[in-house]
Protein backbone atom coordinates (compact mmCIF):
# COMPACT_ATOMS: atom_id res chain seq x y z
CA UNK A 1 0.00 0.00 0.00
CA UNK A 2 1.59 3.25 -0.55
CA UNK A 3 0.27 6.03 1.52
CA UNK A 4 0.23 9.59 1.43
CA UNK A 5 -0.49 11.91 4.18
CA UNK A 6 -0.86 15.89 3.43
CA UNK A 7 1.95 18.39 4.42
CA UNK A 8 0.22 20.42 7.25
CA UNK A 9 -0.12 16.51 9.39
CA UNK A 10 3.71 17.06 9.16
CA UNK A 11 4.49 20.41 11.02
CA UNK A 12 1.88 18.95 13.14
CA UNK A 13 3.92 15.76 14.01
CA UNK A 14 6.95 17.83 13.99
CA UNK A 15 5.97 19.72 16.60
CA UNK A 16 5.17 16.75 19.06
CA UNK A 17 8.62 15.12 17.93
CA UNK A 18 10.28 17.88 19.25
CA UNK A 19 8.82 18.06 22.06
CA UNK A 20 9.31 14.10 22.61
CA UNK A 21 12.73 14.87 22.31
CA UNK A 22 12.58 17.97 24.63
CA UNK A 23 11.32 15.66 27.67
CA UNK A 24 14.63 12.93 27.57
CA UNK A 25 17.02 15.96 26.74
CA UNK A 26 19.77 16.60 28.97
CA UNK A 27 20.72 20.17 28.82
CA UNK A 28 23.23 22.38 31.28
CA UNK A 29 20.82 25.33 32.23
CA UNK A 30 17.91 23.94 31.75
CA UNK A 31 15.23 22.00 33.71
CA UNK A 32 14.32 18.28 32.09
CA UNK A 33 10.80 18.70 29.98
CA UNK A 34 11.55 22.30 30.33
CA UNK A 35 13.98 22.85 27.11
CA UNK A 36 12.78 25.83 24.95
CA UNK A 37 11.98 24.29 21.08
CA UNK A 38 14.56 26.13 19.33
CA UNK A 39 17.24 24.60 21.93
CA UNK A 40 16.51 21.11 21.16
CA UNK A 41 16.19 21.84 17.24
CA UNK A 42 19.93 23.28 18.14
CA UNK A 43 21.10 19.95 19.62
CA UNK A 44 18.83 17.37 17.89
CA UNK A 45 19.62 16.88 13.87
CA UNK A 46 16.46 17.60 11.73
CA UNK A 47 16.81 14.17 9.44
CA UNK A 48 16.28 12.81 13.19
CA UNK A 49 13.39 14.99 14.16
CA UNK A 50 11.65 14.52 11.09
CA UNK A 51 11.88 10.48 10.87
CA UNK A 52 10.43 10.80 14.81
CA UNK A 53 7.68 12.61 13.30
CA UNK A 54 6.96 10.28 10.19
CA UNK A 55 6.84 7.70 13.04
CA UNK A 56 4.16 9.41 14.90
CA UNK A 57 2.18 10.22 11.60
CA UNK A 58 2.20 6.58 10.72
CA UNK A 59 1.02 5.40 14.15
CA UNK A 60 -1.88 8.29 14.12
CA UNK A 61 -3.02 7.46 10.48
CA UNK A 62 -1.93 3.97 9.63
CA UNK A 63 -4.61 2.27 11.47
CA UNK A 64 -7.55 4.35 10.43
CA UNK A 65 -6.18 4.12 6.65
CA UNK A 66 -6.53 -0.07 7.45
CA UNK A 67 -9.55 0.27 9.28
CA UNK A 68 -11.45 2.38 6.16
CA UNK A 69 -10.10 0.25 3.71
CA UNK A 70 -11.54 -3.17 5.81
CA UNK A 71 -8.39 -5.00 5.87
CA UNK A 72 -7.59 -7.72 8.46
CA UNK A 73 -3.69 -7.49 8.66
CA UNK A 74 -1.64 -10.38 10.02
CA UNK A 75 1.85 -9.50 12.04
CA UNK A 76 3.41 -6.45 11.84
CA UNK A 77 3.50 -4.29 8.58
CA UNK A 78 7.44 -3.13 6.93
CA UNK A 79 7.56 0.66 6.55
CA UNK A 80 9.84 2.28 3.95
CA UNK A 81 9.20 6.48 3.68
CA UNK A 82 9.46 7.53 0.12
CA UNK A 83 9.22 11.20 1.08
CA UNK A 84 10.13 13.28 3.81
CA UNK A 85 10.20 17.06 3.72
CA UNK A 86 8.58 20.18 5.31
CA UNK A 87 6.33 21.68 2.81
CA UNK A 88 5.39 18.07 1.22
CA UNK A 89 3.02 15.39 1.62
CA UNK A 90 4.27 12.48 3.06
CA UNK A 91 5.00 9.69 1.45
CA UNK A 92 5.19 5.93 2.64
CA UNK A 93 5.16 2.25 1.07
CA UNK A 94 3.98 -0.09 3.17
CA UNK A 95 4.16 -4.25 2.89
CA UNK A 96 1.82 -6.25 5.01
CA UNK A 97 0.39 -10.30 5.07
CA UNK A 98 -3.61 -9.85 5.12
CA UNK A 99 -5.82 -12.52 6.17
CA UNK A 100 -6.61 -14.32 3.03
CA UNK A 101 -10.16 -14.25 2.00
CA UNK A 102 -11.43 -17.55 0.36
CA UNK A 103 -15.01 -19.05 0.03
CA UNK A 104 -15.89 -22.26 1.92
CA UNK A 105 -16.82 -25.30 0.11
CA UNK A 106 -19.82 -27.39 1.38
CA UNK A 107 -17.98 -28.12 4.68
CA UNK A 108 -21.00 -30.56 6.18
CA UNK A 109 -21.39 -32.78 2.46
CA UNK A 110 -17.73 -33.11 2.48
CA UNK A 111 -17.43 -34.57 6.22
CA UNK A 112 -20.55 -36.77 5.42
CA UNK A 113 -18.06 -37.86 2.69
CA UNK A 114 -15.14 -38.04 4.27
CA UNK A 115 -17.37 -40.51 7.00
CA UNK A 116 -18.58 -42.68 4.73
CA UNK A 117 -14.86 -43.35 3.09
CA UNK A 118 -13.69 -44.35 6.62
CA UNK A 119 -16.51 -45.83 7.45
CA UNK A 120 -15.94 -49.05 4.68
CA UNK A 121 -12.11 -49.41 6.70
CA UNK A 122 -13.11 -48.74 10.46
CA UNK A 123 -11.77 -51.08 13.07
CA UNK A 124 -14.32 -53.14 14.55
CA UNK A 125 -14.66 -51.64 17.98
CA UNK A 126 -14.72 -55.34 19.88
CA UNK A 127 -11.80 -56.61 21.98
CA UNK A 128 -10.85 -59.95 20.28
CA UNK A 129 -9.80 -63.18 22.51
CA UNK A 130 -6.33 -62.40 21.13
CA UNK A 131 -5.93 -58.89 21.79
CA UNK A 132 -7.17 -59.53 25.66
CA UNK A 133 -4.70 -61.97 25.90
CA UNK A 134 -1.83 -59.94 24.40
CA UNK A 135 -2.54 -57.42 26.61
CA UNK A 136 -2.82 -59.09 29.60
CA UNK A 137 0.34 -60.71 28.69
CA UNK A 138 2.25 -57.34 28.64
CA UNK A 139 0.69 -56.68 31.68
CA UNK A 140 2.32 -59.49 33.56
CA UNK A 141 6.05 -59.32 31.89
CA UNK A 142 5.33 -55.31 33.02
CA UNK A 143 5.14 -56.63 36.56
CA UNK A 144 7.60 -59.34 36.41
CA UNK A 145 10.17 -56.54 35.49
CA UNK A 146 9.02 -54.46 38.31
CA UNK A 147 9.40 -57.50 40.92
CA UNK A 148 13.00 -57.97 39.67
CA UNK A 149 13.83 -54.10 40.34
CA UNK A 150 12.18 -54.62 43.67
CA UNK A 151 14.09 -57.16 44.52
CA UNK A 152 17.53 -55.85 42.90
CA UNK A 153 17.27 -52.32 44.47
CA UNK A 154 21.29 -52.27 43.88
CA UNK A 155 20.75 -52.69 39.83
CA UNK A 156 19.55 -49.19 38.67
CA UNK A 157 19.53 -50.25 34.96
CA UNK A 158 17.75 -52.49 32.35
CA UNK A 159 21.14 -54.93 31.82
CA UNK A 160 19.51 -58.46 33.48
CA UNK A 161 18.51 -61.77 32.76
CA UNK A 162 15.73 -62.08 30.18
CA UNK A 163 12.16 -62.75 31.96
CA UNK A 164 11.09 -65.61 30.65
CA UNK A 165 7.12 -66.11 30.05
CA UNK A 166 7.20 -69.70 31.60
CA UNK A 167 8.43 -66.95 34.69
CA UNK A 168 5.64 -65.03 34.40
CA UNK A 169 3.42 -64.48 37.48
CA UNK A 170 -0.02 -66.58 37.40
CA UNK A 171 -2.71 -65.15 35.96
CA UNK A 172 -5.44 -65.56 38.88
CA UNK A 173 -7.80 -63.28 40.78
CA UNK A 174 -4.33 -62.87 43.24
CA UNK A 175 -2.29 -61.36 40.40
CA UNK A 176 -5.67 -58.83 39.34
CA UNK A 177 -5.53 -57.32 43.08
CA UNK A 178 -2.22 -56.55 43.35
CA UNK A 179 -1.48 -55.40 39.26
CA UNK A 180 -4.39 -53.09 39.57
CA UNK A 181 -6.60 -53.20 42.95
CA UNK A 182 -9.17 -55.42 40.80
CA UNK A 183 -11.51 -57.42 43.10
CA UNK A 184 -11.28 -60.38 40.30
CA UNK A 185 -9.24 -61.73 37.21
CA UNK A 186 -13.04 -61.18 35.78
CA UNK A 187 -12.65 -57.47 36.83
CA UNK A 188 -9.31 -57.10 35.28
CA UNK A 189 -10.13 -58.81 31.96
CA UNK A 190 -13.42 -56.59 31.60
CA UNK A 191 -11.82 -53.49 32.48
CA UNK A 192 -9.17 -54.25 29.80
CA UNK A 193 -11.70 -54.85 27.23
CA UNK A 194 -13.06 -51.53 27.80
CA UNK A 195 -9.66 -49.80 27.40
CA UNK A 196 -9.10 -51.87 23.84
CA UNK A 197 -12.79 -51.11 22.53
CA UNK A 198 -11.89 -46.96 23.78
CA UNK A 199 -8.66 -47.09 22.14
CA UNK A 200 -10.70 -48.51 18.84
CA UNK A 201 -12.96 -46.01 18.97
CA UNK A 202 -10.91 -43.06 19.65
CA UNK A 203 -8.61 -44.20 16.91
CA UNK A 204 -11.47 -44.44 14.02
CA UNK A 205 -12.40 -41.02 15.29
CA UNK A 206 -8.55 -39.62 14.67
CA UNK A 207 -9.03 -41.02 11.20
CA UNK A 208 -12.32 -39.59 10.41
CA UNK A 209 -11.06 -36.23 11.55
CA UNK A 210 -7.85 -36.78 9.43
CA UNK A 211 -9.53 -37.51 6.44
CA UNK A 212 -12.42 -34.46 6.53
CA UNK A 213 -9.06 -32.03 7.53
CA UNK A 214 -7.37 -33.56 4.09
CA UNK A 215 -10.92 -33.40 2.16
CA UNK A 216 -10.83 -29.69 3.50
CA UNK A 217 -7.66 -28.73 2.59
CA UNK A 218 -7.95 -29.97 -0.73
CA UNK A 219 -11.87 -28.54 -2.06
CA UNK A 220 -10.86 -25.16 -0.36
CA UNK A 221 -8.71 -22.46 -2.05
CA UNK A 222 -6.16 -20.51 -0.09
CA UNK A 223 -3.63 -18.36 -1.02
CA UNK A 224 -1.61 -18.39 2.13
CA UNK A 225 0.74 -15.88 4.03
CA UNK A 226 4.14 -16.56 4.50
CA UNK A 227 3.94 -15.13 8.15
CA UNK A 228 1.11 -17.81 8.87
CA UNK A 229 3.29 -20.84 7.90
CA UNK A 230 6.07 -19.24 9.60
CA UNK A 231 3.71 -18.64 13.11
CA UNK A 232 2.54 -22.39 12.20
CA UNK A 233 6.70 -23.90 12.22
CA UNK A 234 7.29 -21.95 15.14
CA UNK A 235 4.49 -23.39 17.36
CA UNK A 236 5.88 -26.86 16.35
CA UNK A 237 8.89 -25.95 17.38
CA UNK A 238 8.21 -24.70 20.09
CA UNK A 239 5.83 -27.66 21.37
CA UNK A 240 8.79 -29.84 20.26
CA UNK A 241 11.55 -28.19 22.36
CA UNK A 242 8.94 -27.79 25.20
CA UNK A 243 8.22 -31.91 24.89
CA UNK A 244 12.40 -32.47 24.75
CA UNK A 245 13.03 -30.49 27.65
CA UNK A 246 9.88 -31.97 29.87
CA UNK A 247 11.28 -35.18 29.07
CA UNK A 248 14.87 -34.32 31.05
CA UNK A 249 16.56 -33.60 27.55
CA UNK A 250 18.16 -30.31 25.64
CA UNK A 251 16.97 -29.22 22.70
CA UNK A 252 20.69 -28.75 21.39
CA UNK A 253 21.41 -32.48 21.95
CA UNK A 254 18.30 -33.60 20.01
CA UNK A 255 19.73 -31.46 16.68
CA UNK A 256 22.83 -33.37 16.88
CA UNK A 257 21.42 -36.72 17.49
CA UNK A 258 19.50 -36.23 14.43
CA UNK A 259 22.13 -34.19 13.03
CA UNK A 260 20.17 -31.01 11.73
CA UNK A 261 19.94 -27.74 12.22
CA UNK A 262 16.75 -25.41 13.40
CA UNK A 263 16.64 -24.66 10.03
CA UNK A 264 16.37 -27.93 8.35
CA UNK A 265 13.93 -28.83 11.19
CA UNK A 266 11.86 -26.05 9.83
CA UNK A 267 12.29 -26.53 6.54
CA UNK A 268 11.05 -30.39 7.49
CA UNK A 269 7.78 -28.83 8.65
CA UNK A 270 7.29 -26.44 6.00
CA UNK A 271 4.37 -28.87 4.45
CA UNK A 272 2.57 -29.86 7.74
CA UNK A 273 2.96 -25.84 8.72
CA UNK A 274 1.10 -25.34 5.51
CA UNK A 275 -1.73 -27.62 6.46
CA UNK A 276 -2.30 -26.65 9.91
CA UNK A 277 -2.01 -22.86 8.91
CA UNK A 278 -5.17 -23.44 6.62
CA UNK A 279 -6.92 -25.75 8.45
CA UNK A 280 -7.32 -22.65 10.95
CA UNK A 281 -8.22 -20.47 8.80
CA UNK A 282 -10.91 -22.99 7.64
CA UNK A 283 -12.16 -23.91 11.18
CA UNK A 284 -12.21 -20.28 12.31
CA UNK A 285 -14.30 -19.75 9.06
CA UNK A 286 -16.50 -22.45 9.77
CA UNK A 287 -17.24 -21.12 13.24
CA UNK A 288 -17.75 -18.04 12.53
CA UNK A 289 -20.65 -19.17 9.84
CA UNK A 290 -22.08 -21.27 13.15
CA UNK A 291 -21.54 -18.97 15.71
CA UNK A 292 -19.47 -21.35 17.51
CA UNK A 293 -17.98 -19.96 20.85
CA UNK A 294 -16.22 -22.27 23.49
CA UNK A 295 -17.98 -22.69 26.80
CA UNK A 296 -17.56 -19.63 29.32
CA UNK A 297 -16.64 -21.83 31.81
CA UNK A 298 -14.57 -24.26 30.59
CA UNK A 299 -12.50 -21.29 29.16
CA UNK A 300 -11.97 -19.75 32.38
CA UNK A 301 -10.66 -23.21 34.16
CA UNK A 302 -8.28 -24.21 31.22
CA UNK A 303 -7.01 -20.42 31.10
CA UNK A 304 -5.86 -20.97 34.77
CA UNK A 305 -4.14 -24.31 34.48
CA UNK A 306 -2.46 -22.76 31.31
CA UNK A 307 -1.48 -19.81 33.78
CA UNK A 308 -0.55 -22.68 36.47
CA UNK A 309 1.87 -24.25 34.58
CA UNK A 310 3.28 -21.32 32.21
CA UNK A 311 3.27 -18.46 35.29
CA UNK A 312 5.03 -15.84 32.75
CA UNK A 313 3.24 -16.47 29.88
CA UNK A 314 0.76 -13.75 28.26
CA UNK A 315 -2.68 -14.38 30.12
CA UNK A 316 -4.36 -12.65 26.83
CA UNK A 317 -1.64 -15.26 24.34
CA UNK A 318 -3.24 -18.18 26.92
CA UNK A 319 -7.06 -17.40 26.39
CA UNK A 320 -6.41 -17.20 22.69
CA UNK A 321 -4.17 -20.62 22.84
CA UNK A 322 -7.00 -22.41 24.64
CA UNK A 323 -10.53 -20.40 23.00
CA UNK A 324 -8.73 -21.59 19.57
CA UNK A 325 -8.39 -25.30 20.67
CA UNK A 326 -11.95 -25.23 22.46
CA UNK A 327 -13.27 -23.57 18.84
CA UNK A 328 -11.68 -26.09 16.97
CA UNK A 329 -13.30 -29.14 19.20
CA UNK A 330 -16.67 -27.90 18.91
CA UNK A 331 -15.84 -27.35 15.00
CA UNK A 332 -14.66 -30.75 14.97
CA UNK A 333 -17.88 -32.26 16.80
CA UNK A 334 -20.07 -30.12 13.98
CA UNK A 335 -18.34 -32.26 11.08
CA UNK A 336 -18.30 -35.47 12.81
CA UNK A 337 -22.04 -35.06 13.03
């Protein structure tokens, strides 16, 4: 956008640089905030003056300029001043990212769709004979390995004698108390049924949502800001480093195991950025055509254990973190249905 603003706004803006200047000026003789104008045009240069008060015109004008024109700007816009003198308009170019505009497609046929194709695939949500007894397999070598370390206190690592299955505590309403305060091997076996059929379930429900998201992506087009993708890689980043470090690791040490740099890392997640930036843009379009809003009060009580946990984060960056997942679930939940 190149803007220009009329000459008067100038002696204007002049006139409050000056005085900007006048209030941080150190002069012998003088009181601070009390320097007369033509003593601080004596000690300030007038190049500097005048780029203070092409800064103050731009702040003043620049956002009513935006708001008339009904633009929704993304980050922060890069000023370059074309022309600067007393006596002339000013001129400025300015370069700025703008929320793209972009129509839906038929977001509710296409997640009926995208059902149906996942539908003809879905797991069976049942717990098999064989997966209960795989599972309660796993659960007994998990507690012969923790017997072992209870009764080798002295061996801190991993490096003993393999546990044989024949080894293998009995499976009996004994071993269901004491692996998981279960009144009854029956108990156990029927609570880890449930977990398999959840774990079924939850999973064909990852995969319906994957598939609409693609189906999304795909019918809908989006000609996307850099500075979104870029926002996008650094929030995986950032979740990744935040993951590394939670798990007793540095960041650093992860780059050279892998032997990359940040760089390459983001230039790794340059496609998935892409996909999550306009999946956003998609959802927050599709909830603003619903008049979606997250829950009051499940806002407030995730805002706080955000707040718990991050204590020097923004509060304002937390409500938007967690309204924007809380949006997206209920978004998610619409297309699903």
């Amino acid at each position: 956008m190149e803007v220009s603003i009329p000459a008067d706004f100038l002696v204007s803006a002049r006139k409050k640089a000056i005085n900007m200047f006048g209030v941080s000026l150190d002069v012998p003789g003088f009181r601070k905030g009390h320097i007369p104008e033509n003593v601080v045009i004596e000690k300030i240069d007038e190049g500097e003056i005048l780029g203070e008060a092409a800064d103050i015109l731009l702040k003043e004008h620049f956002p009513k300029i935006i708001s008339e024109a009904k633009l929704d700007i993304i980050g922060q816009p890069k000023v370059s001043i074309t022309k600067l003198a007393l006596g002339n308009p000013v001129e400025f170019k300015v370069v700025f990212a703008v929320m793209p505009e972009f129509t839906l497609p038929d977001y509710k046929k296409i997640a009926a769709s995208s059902k149906q194709q996942v539908a003809s695939k879905e797991e069976k949500t049942e717990a098999t004979d064989k997966e209960l007894e795989d599972v309660l397999l796993q659960i007994r070598r998990n507690k012969a390995h923790f017997d072992w370390h209870e009764a080798h206190k002295d061996e801190t690592g991993h490096n003993h004698p393999e546990i044989k299955d024949e080894d293998l505590p009995a499976l009996d309403d004994e071993f269901a108390k004491v692996a998981g305060n279960f009144k009854s091997l029956a108990e156990l076996k029927e609570k880890v049924k449930e977990n398999i059929v959840a774990e079924k379930k939850a999973r064909n429900i990852e995969k319906t949502r994957a598939q609409i998201m693609e189906a999304l992506v795909k019918k809908t087009d989006i000609e996307l800001p850099n500075i979104l993708v870029e926002s996008e890689t650094e929030k995986s980043l950032a979740q990744m480093k935040d993951e590394i470090e939670r798990a007793g690791g540095k960041f650093a040490d992860y780059l050279t195991q892998i032997k990359k740099s940040e760089d390459d890392l983001k230039k790794d997640l340059k496609d998935s950025s892409e996909k999550k930036a306009k999946i956003q843009l998609i959802f927050n379009k599709i909830a603003e055509a619903e008049k979606l809003e997250p829950n009051k009060e499940i806002l407030e009580n995730e805002v706080k254990e955000v707040m718990k946990h991050y204590p020097s984060a923004s509060e304002t960056n937390a409500r938007i973190y967690v309204s924007t997942i809380l949006i997206n679930s209920e978004v998610l939940k619409l297309l699903e249905n």
